[in-house]
PDB file of N, CA and C in Angstrom:
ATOM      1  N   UNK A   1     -13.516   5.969  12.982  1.00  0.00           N
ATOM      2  CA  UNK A   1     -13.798   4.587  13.275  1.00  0.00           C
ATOM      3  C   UNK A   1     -12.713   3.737  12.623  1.00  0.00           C
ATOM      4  N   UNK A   2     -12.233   2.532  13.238  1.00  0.00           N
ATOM      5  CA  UNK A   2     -10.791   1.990  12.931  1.00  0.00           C
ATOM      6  C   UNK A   2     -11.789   0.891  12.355  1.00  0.00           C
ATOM      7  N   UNK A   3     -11.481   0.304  11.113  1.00  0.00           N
ATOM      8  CA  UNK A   3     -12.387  -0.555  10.453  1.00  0.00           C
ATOM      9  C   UNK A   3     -10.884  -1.487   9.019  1.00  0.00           C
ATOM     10  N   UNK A   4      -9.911  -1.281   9.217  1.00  0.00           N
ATOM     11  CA  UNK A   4      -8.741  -2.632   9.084  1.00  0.00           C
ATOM     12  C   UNK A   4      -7.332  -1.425   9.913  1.00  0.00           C
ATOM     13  N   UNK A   5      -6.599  -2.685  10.499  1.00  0.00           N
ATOM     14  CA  UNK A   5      -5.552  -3.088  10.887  1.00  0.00           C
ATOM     15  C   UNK A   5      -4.487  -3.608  10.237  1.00  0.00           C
ATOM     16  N   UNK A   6      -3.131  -2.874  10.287  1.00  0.00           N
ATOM     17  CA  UNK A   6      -1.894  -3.612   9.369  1.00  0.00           C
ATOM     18  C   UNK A   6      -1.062  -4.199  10.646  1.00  0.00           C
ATOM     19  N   UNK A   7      -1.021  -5.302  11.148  1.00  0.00           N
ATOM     20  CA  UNK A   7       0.224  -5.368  12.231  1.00  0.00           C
ATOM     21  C   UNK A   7       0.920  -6.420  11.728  1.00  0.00           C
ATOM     22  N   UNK A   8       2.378  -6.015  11.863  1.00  0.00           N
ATOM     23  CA  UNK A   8       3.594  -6.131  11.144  1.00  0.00           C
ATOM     24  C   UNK A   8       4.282  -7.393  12.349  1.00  0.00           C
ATOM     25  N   UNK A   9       4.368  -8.949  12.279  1.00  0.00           N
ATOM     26  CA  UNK A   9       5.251  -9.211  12.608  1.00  0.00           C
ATOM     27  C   UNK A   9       6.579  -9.531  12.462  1.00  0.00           C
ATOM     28  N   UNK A  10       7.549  -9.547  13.609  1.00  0.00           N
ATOM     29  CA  UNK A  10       8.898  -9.254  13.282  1.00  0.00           C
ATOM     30  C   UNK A  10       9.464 -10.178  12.924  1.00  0.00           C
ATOM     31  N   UNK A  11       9.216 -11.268  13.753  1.00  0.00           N
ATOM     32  CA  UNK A  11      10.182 -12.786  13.786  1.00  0.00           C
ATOM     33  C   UNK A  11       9.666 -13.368  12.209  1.00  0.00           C
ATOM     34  N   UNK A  12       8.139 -13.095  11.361  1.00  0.00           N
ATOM     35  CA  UNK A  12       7.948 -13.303  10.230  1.00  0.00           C
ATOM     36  C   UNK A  12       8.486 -12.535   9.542  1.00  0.00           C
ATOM     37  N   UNK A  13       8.339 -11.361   9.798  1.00  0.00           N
ATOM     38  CA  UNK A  13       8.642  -9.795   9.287  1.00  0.00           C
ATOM     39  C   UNK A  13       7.786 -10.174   7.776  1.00  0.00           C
ATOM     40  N   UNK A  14       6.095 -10.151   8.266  1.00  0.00           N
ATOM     41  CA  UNK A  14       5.374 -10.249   7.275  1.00  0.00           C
ATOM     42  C   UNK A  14       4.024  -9.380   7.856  1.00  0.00           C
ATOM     43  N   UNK A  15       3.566  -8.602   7.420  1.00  0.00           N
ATOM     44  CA  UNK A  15       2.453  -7.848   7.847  1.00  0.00           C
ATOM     45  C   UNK A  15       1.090  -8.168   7.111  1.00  0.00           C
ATOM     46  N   UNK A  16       0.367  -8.606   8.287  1.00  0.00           N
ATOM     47  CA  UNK A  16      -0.884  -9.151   8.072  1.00  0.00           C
ATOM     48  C   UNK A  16      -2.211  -7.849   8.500  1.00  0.00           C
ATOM     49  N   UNK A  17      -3.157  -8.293   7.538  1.00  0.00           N
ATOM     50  CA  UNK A  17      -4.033  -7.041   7.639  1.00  0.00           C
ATOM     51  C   UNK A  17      -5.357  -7.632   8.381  1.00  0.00           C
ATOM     52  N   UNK A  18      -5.794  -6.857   9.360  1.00  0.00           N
ATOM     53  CA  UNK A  18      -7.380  -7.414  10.076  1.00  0.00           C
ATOM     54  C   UNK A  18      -8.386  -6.640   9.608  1.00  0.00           C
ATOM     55  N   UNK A  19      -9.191  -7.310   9.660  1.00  0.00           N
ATOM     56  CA  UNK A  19     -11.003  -6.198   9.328  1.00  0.00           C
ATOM     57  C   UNK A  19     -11.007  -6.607  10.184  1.00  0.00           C
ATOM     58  N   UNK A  20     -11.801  -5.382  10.737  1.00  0.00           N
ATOM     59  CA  UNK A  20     -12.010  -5.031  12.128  1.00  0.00           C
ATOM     60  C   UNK A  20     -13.921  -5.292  12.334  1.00  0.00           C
ATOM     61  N   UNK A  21     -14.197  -5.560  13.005  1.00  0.00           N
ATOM     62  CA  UNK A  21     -15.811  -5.402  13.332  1.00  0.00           C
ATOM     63  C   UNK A  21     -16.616  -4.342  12.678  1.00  0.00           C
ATOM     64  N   UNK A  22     -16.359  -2.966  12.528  1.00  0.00           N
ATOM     65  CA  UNK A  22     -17.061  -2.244  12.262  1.00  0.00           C
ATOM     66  C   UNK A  22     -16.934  -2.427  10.368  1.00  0.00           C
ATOM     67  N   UNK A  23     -15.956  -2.493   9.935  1.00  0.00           N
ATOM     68  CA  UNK A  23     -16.163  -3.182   8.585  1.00  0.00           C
ATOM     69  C   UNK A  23     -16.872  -4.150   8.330  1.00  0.00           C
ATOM     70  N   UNK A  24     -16.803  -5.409   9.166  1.00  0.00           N
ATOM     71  CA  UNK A  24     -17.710  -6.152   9.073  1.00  0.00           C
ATOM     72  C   UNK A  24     -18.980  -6.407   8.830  1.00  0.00           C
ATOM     73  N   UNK A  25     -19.690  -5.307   9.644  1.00  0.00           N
ATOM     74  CA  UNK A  25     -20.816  -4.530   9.935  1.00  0.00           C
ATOM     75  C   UNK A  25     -21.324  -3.756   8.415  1.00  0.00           C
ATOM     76  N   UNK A  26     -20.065  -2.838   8.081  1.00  0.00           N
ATOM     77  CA  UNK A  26     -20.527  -2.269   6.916  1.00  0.00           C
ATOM     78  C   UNK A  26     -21.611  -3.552   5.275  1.00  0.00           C
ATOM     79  N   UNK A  27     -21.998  -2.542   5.117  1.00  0.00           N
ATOM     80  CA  UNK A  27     -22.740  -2.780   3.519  1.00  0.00           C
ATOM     81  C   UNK A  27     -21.408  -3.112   2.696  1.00  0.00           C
ATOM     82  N   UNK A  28     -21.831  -3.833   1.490  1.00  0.00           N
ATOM     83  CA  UNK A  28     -20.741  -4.639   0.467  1.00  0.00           C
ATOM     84  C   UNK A  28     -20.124  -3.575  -0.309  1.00  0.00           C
ATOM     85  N   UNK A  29     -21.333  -2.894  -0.564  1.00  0.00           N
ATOM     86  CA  UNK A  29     -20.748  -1.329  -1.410  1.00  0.00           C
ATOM     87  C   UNK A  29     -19.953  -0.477  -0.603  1.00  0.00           C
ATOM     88  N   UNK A  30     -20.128  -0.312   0.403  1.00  0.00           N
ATOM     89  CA  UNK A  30     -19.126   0.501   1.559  1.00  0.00           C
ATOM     90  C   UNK A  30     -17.894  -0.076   1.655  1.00  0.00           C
ATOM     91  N   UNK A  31     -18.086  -1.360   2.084  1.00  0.00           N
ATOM     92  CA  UNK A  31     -16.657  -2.097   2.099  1.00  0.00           C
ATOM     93  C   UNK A  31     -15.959  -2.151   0.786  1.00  0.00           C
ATOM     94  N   UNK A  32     -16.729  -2.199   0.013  1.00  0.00           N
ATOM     95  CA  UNK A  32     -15.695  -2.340  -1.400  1.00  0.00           C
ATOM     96  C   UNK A  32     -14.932  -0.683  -1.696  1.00  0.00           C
ATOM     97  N   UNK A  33     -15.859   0.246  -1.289  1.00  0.00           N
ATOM     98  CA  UNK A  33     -15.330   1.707  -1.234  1.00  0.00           C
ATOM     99  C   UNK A  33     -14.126   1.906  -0.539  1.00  0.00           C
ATOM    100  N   UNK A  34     -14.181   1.295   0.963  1.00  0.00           N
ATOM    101  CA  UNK A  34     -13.098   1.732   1.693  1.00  0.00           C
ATOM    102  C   UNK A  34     -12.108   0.840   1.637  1.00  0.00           C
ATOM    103  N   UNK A  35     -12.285   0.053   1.091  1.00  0.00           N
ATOM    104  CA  UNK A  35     -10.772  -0.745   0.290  1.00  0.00           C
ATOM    105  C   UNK A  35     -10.136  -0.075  -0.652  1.00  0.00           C
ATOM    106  N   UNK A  36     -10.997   0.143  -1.786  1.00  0.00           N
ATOM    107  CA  UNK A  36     -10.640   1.138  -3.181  1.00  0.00           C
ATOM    108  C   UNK A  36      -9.884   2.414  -2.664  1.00  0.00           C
ATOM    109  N   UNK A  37     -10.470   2.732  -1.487  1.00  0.00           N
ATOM    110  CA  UNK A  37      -9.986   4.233  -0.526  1.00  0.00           C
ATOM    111  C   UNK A  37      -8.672   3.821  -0.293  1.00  0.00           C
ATOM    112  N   UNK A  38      -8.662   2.998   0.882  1.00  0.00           N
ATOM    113  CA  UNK A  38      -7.609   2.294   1.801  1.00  0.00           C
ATOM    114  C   UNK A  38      -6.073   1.636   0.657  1.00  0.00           C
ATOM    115  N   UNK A  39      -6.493   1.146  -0.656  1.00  0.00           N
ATOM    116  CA  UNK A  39      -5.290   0.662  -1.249  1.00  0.00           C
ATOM    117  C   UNK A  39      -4.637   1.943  -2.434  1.00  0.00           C
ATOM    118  N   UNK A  40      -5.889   2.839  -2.692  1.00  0.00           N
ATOM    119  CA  UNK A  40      -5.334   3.968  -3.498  1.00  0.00           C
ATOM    120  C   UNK A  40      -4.236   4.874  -2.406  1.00  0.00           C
ATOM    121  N   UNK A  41      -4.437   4.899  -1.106  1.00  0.00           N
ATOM    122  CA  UNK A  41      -3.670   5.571  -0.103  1.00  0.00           C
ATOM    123  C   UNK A  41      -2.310   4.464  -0.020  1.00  0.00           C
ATOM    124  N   UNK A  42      -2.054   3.029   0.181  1.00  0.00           N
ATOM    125  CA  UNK A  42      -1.333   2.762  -0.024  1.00  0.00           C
ATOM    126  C   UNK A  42      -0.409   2.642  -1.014  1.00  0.00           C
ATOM    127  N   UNK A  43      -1.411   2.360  -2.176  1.00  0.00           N
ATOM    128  CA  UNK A  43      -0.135   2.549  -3.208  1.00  0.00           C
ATOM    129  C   UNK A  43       0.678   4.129  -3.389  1.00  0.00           C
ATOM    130  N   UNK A  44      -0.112   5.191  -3.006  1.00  0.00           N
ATOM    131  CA  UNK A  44       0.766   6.453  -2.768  1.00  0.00           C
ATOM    132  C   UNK A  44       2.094   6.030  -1.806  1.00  0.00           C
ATOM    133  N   UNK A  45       1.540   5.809  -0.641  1.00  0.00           N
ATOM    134  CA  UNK A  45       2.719   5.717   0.367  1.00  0.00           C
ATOM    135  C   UNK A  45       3.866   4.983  -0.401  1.00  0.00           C
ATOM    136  N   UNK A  46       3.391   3.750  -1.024  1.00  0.00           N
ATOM    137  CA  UNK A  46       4.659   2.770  -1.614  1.00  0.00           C
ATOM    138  C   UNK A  46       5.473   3.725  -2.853  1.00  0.00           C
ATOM    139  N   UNK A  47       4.625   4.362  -3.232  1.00  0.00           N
ATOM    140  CA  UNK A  47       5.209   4.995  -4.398  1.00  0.00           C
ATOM    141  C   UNK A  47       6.467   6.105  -3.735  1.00  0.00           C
ATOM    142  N   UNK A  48       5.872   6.845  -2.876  1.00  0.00           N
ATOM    143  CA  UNK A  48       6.633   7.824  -1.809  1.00  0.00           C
ATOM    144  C   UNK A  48       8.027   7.094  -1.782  1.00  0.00           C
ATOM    145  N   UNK A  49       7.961   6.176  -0.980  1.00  0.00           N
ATOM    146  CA  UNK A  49       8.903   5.553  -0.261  1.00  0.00           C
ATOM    147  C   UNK A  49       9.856   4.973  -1.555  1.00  0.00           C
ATOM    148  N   UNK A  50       9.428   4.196  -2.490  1.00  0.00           N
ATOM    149  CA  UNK A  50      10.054   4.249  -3.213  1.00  0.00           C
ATOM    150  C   UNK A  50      10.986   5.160  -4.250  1.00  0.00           C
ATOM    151  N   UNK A  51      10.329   6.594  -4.184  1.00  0.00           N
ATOM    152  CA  UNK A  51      11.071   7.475  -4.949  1.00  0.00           C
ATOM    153  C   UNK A  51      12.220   8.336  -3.915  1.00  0.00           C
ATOM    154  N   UNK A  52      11.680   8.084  -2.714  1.00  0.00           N
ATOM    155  CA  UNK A  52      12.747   8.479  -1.616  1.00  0.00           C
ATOM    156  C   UNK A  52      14.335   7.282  -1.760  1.00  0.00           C
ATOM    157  N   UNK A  53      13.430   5.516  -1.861  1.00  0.00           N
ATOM    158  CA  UNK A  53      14.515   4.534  -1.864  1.00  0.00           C
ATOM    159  C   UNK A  53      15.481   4.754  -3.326  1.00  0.00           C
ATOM    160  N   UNK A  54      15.024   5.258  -4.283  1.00  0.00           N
ATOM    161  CA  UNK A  54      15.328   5.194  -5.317  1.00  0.00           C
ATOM    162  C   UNK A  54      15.199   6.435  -6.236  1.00  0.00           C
ATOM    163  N   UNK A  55      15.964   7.770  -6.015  1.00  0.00           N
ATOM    164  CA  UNK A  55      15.937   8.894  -6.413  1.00  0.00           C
ATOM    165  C   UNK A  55      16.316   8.749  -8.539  1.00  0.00           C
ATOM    166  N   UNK A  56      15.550   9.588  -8.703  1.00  0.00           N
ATOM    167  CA  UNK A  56      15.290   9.429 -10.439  1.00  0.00           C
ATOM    168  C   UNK A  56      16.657   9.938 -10.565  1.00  0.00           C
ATOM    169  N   UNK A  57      17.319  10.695 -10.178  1.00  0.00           N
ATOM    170  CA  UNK A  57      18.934  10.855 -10.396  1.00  0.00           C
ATOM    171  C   UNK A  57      19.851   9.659 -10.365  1.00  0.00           C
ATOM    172  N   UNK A  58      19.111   9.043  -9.771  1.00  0.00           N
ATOM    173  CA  UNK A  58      20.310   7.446  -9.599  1.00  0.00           C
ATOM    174  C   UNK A  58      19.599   7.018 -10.509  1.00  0.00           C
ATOM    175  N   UNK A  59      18.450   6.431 -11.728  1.00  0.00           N
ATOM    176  CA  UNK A  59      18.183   5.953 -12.201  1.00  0.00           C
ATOM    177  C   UNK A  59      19.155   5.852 -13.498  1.00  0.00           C
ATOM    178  N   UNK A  60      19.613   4.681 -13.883  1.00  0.00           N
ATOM    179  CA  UNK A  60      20.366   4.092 -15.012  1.00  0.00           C
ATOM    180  C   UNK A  60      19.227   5.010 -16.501  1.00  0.00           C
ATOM    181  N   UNK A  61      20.290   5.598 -16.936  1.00  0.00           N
ATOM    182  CA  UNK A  61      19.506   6.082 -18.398  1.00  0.00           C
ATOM    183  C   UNK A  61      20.203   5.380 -19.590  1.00  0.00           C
ATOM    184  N   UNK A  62      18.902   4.456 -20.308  1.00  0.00           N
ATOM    185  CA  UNK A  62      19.428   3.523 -21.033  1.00  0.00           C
ATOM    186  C   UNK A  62      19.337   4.051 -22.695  1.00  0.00           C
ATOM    187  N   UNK A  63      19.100   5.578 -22.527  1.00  0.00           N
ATOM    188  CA  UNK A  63      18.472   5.730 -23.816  1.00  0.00           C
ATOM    189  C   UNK A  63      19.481   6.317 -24.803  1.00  0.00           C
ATOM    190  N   UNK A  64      21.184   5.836 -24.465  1.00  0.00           N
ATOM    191  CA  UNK A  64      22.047   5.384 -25.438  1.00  0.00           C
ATOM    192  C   UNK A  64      22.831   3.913 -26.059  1.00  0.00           C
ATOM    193  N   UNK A  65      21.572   3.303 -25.887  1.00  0.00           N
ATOM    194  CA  UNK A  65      22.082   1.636 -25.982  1.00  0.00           C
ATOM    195  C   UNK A  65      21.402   2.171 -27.714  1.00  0.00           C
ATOM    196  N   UNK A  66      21.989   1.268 -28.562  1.00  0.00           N
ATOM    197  CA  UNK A  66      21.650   0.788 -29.609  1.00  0.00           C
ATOM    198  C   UNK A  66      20.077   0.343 -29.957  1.00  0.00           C
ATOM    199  N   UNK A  67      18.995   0.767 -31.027  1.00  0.00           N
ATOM    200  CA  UNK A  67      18.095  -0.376 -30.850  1.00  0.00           C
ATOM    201  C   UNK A  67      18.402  -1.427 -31.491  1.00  0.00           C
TER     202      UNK A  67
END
């Protein structure tokens, strides 16, 4: 059951999120679950993408500066 939507526009190139009806529908405790669900899965993806954008080999190692 499709219960939020991410659609991405271009000319904003800002992606807006919908609840969908059947969320709507859901109980407060459900909905608060499948958010908690829904943003723990995103922050993986961001994390992904970021260690792909930004490989720990390219990371600046600062741990010969002076304290």
């Amino acid at each position: 059951m499709k219960i939020i939507e991410i659609i991405y526009n271009s000319e904003s190139c800002q992606a807006e999120t919908i609840l969908k009806t059947n969320y709507q529908k859901m109980l407060d405790t459900i909905q608060m679950d499948c958010l908690n669900d829904a943003i723990y899965d995103l922050e993986q993806i961001r994390q992904d993408l970021h260690d792909e954008m930004y490989p720990k080999s390219e990371v600046k190692n600062d741990n010969n500066e002076p304290n």
